[in-house]
N, C-alpha and C. Protein backbone atom coordinates (compact mmCIF):
# COMPACT_ATOMS: atom_id res chain seq x y z
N UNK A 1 -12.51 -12.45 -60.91
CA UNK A 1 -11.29 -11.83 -61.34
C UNK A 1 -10.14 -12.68 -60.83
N UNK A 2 -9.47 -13.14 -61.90
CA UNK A 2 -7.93 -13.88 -60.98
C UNK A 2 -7.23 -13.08 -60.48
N UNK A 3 -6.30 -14.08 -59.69
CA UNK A 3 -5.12 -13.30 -59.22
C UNK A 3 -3.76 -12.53 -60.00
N UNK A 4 -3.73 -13.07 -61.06
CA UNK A 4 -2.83 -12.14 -61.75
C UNK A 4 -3.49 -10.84 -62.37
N UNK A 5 -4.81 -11.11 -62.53
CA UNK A 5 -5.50 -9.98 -62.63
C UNK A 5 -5.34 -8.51 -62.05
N UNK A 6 -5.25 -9.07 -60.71
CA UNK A 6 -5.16 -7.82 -60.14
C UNK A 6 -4.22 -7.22 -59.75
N UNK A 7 -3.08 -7.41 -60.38
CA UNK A 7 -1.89 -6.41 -60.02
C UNK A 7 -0.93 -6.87 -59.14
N UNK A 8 -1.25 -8.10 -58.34
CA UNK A 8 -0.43 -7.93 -57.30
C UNK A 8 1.05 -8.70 -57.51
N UNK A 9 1.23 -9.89 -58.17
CA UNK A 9 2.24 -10.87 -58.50
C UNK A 9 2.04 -11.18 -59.37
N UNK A 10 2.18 -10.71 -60.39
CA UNK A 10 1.70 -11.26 -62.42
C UNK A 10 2.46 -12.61 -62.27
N UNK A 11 1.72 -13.33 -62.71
CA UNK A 11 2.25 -14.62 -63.08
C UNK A 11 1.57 -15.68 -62.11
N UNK A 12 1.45 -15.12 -60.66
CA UNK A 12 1.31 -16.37 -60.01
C UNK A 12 -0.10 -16.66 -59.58
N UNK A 13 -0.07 -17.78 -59.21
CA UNK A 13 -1.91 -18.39 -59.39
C UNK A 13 -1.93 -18.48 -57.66
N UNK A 14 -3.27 -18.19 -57.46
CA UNK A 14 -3.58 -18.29 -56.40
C UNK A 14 -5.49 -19.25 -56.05
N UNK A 15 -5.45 -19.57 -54.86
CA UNK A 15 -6.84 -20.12 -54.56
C UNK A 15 -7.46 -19.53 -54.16
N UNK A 16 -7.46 -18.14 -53.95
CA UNK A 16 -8.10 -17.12 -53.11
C UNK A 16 -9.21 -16.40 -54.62
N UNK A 17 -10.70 -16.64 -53.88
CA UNK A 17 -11.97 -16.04 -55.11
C UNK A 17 -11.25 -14.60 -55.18
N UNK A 18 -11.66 -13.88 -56.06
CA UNK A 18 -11.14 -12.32 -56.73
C UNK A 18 -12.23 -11.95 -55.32
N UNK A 19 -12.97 -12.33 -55.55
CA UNK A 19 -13.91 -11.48 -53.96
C UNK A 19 -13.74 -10.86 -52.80
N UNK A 20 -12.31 -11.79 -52.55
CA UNK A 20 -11.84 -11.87 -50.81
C UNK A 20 -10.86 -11.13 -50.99
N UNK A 21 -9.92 -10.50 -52.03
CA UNK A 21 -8.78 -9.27 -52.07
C UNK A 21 -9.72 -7.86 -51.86
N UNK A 22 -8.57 -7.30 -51.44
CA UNK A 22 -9.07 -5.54 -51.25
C UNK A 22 -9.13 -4.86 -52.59
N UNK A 23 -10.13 -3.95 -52.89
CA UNK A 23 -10.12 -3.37 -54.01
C UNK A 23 -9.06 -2.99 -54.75
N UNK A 24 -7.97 -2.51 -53.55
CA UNK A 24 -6.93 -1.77 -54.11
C UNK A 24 -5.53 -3.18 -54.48
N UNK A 25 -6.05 -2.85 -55.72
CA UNK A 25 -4.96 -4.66 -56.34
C UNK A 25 -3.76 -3.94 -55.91
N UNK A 26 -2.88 -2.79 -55.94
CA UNK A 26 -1.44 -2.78 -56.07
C UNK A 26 -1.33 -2.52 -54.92
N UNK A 27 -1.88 -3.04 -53.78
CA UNK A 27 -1.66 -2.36 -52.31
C UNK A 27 -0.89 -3.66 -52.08
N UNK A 28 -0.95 -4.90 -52.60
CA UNK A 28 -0.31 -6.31 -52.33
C UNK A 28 0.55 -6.36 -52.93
N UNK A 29 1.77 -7.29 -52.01
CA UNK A 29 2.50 -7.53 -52.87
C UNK A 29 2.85 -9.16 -53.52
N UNK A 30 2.13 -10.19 -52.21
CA UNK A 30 2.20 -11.47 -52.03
C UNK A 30 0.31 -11.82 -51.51
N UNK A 31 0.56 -13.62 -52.03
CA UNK A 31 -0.95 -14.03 -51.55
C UNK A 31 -1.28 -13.58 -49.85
N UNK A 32 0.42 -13.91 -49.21
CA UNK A 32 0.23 -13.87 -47.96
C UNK A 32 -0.11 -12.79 -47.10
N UNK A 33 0.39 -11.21 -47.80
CA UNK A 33 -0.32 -10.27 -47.21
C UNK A 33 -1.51 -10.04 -47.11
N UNK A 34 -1.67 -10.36 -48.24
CA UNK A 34 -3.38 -10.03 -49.16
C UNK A 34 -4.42 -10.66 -47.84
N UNK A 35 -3.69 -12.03 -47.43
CA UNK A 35 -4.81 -13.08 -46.32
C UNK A 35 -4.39 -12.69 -44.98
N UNK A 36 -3.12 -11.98 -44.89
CA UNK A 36 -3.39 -11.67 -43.35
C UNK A 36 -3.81 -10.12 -43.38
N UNK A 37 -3.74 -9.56 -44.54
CA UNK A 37 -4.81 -7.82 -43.90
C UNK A 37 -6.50 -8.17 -44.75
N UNK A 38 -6.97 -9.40 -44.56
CA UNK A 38 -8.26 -9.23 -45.40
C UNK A 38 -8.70 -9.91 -43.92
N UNK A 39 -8.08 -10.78 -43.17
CA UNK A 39 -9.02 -11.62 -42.45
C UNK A 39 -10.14 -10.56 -41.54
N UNK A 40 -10.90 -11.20 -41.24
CA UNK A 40 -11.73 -10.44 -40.93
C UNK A 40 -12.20 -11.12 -39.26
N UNK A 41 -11.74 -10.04 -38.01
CA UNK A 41 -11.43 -10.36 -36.92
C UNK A 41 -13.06 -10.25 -35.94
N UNK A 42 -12.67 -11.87 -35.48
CA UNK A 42 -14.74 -12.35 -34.88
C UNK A 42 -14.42 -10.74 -33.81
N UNK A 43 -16.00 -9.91 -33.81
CA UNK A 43 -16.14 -8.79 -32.89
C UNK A 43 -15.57 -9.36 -31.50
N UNK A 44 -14.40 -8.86 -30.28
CA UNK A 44 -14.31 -9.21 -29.41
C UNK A 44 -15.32 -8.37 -28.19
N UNK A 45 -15.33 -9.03 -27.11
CA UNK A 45 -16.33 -8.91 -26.09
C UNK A 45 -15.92 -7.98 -25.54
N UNK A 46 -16.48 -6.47 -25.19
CA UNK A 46 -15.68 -5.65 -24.85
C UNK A 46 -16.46 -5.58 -23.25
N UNK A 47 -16.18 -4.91 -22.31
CA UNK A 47 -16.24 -5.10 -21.16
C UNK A 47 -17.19 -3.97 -21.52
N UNK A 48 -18.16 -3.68 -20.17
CA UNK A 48 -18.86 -2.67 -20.27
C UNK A 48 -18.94 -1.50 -19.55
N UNK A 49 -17.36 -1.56 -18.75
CA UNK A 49 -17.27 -0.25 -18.21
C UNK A 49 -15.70 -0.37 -18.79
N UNK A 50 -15.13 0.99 -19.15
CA UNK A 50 -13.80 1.12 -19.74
C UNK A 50 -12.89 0.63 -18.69
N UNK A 51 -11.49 0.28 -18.98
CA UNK A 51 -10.74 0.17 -18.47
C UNK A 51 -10.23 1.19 -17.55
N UNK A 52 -9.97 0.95 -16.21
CA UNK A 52 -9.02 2.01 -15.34
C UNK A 52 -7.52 1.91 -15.23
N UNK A 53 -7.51 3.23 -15.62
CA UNK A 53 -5.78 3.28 -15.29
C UNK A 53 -5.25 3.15 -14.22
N UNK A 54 -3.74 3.30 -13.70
CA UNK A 54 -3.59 2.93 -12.50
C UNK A 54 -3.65 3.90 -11.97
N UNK A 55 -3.43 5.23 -12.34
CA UNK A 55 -4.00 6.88 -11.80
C UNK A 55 -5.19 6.74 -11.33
N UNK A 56 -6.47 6.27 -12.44
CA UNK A 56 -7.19 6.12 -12.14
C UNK A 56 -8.11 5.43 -10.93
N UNK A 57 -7.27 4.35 -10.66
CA UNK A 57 -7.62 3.57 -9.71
C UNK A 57 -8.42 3.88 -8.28
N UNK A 58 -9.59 3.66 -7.51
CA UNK A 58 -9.38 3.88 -6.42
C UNK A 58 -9.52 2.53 -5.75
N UNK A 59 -9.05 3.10 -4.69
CA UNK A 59 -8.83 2.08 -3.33
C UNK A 59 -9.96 2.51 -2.32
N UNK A 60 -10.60 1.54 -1.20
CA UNK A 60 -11.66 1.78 -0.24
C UNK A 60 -10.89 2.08 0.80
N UNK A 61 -10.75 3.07 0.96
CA UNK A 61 -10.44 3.74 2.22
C UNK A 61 -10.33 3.06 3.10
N UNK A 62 -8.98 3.12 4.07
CA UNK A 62 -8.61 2.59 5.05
C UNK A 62 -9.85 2.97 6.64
N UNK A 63 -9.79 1.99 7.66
CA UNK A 63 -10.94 2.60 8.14
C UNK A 63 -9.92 3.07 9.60
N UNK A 64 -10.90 3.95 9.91
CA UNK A 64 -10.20 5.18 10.84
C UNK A 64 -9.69 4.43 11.90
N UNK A 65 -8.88 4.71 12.39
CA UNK A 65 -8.67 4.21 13.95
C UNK A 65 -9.63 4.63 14.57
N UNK A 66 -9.91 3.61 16.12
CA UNK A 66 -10.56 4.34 17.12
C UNK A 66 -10.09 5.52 17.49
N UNK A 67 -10.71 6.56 17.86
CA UNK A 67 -10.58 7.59 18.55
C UNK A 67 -10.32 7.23 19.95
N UNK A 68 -9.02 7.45 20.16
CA UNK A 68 -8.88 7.01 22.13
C UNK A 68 -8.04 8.32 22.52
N UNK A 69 -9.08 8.68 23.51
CA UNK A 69 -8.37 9.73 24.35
C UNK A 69 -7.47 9.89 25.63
N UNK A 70 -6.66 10.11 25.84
CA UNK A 70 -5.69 10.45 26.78
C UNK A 70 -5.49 11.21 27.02
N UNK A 71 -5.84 10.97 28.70
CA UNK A 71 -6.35 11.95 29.53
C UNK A 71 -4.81 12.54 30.48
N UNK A 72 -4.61 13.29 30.13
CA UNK A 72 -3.05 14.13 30.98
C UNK A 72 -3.27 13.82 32.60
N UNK A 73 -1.62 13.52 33.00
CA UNK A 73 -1.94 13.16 34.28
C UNK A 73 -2.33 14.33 35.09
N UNK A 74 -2.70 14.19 36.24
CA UNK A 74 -3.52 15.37 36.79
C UNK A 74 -2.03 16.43 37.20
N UNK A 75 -2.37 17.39 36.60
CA UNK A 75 -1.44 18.20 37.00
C UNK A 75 -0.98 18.64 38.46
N UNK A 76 0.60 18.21 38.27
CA UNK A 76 0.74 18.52 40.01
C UNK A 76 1.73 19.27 40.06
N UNK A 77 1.05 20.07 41.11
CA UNK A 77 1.38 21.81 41.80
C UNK A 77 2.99 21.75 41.88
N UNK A 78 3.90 22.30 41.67
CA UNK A 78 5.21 22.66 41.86
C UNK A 78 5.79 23.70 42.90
N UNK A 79 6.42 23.88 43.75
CA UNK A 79 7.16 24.74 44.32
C UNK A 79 8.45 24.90 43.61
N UNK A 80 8.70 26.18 43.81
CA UNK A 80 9.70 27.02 43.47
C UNK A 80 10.67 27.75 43.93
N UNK A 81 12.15 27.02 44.75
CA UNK A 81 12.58 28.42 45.73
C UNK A 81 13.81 28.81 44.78
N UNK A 82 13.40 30.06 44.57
CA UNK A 82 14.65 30.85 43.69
C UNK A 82 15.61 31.14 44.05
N UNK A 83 16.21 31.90 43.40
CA UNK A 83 18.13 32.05 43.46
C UNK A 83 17.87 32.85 44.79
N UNK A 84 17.62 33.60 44.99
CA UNK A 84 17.42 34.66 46.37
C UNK A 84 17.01 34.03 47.59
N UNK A 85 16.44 32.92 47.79
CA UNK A 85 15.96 31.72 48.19
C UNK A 85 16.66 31.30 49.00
N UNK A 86 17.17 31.03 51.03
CA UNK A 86 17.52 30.24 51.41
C UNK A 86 17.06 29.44 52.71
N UNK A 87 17.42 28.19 52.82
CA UNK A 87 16.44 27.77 53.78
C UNK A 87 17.30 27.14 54.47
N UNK A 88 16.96 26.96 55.73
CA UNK A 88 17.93 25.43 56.87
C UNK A 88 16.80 25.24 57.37
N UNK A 89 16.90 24.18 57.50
CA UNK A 89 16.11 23.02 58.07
C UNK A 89 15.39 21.71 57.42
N UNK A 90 14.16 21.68 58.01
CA UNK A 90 13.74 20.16 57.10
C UNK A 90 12.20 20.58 55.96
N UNK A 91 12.27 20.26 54.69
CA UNK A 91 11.19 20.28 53.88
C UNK A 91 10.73 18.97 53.52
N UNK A 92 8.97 18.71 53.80
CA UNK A 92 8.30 17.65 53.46
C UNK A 92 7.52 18.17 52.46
N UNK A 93 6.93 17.75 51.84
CA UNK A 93 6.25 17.91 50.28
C UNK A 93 5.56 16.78 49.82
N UNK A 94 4.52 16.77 49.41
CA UNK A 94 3.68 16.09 48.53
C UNK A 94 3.97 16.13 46.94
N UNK A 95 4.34 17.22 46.90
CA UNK A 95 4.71 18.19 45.75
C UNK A 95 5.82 18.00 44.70
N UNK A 96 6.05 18.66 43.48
CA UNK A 96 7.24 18.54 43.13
C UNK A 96 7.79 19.92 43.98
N UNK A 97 9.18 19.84 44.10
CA UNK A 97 10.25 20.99 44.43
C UNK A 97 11.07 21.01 43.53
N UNK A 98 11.03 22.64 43.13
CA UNK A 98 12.59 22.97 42.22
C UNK A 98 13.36 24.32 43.13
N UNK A 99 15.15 23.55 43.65
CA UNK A 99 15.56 24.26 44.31
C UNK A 99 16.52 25.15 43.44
N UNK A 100 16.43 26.44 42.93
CA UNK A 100 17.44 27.03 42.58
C UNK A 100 18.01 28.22 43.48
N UNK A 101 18.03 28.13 44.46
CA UNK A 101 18.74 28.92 45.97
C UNK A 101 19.53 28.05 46.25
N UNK A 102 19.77 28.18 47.93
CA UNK A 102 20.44 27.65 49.02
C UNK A 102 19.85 26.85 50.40
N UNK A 103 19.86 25.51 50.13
CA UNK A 103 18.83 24.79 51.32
C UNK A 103 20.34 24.19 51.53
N UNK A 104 19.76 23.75 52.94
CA UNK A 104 20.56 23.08 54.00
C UNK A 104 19.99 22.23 54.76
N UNK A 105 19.81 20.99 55.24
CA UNK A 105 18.96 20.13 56.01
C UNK A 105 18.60 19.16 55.51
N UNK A 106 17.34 18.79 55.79
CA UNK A 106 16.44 17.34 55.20
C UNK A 106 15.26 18.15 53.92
N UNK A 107 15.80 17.17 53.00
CA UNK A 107 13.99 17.35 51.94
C UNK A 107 13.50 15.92 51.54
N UNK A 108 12.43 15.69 52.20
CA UNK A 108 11.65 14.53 51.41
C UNK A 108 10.54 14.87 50.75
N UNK A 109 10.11 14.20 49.34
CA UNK A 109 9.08 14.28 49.00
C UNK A 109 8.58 13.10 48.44
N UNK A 110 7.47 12.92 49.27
CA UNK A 110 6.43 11.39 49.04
C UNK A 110 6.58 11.24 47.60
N UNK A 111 5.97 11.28 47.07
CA UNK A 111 5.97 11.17 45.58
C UNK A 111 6.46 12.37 44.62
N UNK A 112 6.91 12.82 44.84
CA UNK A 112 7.19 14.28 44.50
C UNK A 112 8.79 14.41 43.36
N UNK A 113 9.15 14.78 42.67
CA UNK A 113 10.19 15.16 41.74
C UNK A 113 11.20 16.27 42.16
N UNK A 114 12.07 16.09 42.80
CA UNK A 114 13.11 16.86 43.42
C UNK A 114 14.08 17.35 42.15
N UNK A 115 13.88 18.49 41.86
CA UNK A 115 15.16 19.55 40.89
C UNK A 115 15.98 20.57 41.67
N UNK A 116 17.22 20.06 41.36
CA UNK A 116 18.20 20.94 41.83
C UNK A 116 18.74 21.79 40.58
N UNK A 117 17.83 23.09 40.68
CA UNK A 117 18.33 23.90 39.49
C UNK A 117 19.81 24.58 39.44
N UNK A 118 20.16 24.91 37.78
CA UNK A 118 21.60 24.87 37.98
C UNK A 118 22.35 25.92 38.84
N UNK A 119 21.64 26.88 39.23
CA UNK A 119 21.68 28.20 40.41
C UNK A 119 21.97 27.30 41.91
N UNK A 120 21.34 26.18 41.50
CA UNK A 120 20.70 25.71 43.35
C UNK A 120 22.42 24.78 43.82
N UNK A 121 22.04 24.66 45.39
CA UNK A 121 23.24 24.05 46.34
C UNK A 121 22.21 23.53 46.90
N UNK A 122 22.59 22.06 47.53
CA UNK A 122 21.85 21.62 48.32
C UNK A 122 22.73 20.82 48.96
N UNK A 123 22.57 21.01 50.46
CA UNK A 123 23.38 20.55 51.50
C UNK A 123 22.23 19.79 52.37
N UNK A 124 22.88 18.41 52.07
CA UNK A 124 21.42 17.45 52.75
C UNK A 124 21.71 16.71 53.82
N UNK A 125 21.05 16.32 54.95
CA UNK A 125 21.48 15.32 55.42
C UNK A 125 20.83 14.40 55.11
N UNK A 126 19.51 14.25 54.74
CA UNK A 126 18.55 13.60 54.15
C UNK A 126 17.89 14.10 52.99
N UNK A 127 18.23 12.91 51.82
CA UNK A 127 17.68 13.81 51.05
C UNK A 127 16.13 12.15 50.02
N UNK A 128 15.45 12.41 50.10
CA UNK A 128 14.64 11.41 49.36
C UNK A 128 13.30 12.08 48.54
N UNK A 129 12.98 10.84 46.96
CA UNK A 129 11.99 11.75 46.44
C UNK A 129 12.05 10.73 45.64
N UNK A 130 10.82 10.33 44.64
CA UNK A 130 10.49 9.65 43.70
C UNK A 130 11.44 9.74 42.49
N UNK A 131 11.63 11.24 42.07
CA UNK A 131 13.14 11.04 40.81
C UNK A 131 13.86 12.37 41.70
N UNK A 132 15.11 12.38 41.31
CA UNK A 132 15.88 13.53 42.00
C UNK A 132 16.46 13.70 40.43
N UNK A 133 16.05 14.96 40.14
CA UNK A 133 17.45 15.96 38.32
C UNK A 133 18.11 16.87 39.07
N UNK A 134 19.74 16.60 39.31
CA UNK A 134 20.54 17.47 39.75
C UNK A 134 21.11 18.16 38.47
N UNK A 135 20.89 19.83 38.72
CA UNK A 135 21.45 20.74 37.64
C UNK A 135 22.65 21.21 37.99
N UNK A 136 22.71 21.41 39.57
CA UNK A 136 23.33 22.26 40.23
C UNK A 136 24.42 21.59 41.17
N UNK A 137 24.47 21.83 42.67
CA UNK A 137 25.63 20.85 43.52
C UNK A 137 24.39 20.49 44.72
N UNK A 138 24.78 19.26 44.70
CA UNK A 138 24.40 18.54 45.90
C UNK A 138 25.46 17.75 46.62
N UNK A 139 25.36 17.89 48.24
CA UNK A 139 26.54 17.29 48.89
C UNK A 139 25.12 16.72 49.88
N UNK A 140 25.33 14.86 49.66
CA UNK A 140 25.09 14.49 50.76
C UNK A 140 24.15 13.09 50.08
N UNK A 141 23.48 12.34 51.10
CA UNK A 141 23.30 11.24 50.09
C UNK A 141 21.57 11.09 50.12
N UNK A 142 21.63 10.67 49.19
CA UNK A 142 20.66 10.88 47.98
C UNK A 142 19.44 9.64 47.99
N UNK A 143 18.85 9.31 47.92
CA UNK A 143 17.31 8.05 47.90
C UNK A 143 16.00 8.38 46.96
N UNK A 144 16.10 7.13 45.58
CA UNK A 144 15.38 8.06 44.53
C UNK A 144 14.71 6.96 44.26
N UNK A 145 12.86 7.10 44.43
CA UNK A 145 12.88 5.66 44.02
C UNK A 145 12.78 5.27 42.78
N UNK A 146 12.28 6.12 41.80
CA UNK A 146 12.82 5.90 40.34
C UNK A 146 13.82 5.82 39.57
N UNK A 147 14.58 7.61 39.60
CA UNK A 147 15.77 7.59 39.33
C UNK A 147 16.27 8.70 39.51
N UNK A 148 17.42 8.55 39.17
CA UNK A 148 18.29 9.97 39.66
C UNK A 148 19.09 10.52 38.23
N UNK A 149 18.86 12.15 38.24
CA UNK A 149 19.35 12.60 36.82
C UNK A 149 20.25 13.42 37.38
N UNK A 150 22.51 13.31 37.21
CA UNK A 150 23.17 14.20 37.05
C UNK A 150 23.19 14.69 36.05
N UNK A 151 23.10 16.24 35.58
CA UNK A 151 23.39 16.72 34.14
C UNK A 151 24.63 17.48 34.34
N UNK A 152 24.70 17.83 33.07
CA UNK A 152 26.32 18.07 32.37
C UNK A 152 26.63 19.53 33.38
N UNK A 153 27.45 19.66 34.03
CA UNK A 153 28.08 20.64 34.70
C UNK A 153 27.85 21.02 36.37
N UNK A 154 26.64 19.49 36.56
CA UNK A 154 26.11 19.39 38.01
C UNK A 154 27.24 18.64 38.75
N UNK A 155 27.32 18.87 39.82
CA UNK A 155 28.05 17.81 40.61
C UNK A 155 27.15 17.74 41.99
N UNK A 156 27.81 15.91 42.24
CA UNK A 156 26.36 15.13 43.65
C UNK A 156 27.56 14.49 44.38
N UNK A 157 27.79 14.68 45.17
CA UNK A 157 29.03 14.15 46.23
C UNK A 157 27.92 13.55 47.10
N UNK A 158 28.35 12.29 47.01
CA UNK A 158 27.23 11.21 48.15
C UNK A 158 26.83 10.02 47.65
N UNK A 159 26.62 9.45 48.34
CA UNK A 159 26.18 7.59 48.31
C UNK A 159 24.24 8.00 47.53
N UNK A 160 24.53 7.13 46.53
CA UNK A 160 23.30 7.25 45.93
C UNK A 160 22.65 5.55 45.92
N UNK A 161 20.80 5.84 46.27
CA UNK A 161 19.91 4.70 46.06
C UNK A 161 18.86 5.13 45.28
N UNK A 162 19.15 4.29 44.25
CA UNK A 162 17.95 4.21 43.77
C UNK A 162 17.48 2.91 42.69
N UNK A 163 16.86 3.16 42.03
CA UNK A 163 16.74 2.27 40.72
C UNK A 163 17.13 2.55 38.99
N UNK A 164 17.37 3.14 39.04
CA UNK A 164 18.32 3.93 37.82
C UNK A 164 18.57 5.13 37.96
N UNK A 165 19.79 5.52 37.32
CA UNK A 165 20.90 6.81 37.61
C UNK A 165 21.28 7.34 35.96
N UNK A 166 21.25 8.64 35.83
CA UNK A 166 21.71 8.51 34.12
C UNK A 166 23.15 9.77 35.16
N UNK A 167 24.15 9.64 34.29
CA UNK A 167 25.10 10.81 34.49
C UNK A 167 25.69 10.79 33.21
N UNK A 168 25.51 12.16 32.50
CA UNK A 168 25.35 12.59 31.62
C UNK A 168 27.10 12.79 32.08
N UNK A 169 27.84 13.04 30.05
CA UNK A 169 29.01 13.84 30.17
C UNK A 169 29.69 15.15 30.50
N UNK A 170 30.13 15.19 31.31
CA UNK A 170 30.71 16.60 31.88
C UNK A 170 29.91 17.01 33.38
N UNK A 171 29.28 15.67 33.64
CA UNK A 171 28.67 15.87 35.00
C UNK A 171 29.77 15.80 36.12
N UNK A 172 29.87 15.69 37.39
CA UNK A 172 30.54 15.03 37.94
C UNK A 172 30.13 14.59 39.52
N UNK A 173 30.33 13.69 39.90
CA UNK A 173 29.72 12.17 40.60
C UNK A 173 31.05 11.88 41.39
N UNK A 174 31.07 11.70 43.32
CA UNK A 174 31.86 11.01 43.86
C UNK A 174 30.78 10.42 44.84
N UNK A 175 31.13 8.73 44.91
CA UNK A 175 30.19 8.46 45.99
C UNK A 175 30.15 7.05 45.21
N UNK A 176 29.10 6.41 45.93
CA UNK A 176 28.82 4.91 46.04
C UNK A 176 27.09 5.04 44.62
N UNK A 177 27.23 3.73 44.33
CA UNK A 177 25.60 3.77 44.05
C UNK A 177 25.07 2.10 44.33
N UNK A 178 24.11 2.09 44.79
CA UNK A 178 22.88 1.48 45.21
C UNK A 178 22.04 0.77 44.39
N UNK A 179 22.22 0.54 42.92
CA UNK A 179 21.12 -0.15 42.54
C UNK A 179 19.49 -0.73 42.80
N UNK A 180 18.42 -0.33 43.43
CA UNK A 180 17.58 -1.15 43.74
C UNK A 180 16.14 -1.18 42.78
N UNK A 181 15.57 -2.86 42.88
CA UNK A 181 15.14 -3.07 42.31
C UNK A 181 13.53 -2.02 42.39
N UNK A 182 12.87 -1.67 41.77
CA UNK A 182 11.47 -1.42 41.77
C UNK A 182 10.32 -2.08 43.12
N UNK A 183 9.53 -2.00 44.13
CA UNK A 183 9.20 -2.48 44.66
C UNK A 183 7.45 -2.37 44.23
């Protein structure tokens, strides 16, 4: 069958056999459509598991951290002298102390954490302890070998040593300080 035969461009001649057009002659309008919707596309290689989306996707699990446990330091015993609370003389301690009464004298504590709660006065002539947190008033001077905490509405009248000091705003602080290094 020629090409004008079939409907698509009366008049014009083509090299293409009547074989290789689509049945449907008036579906064309040119040789050139006719050859690019007839070609006939080599089967491509399809993979043999479908494609994954990126939803789809998984990832191999991250691997766990070690499990490491941390063990709390051993809990250590606290004393407590309350607002009703007053003492003169000298306190030694292993211990932490929290003073929210009325002491007067010497307090050292070996390793121990000295709090002057915001109730508490402490009138020292000696006063030493691994950290000293003043809440309250302390008059007298002070030896901390870590550090020493004034907070906001405490006041510490006295020459202070230690190795760091924080004094918070609205604290208030007369006296010397000491800087020393860590030993």
């Amino acid at each position: 069958m020629p090409w004008a035969a079939t409907g698509l461009a009366a008049g014009r001649k083509t090299n293409l056999p009547a074989h290789s057009l689509l049945r449907k002659e008036s579906f064309f309008h040119t040789e050139e459509e006719a050859l690019m919707w007839n070609r006939k596309s080599e089967p491509e290689a399809r993979p043999k598991t479908p494609p994954v989306m990126p939803s789809q996707q998984t990832y191999p699990a991250p691997a766990a951290p070690p499990v490491v446990r941390h063990e709390p330091p051993p809990r250590r015993s606290a004393t407590i002298l309350g607002p009703n609370v007053s003492v003169k003389g000298e306190i030694y301690s292993e211990e932490d102390l929290t003073i929210d009464g009325d002491v007067q004298g010497t307090v050292e504590l070996k390793e121990g954490r000295l709090t002057v709660g915001p109730h508490g006065k402490l009138r020292a002539t000696g006063l030493a302890a691994r950290e000293v947190d003043v809440q309250g008033v302390v008059q007298g001077n002070v030896k901390a070998i870590d550090k020493v905490f004034i907070r906001k509405d405490a006041s510490l009248v006295g020459d202070v040593q230690t190795a760091g000091i924080v004094i918070e705003d609205g604290a208030y602080f007369k006296g010397g300080i000491d800087i020393q290094t860590r030993k």
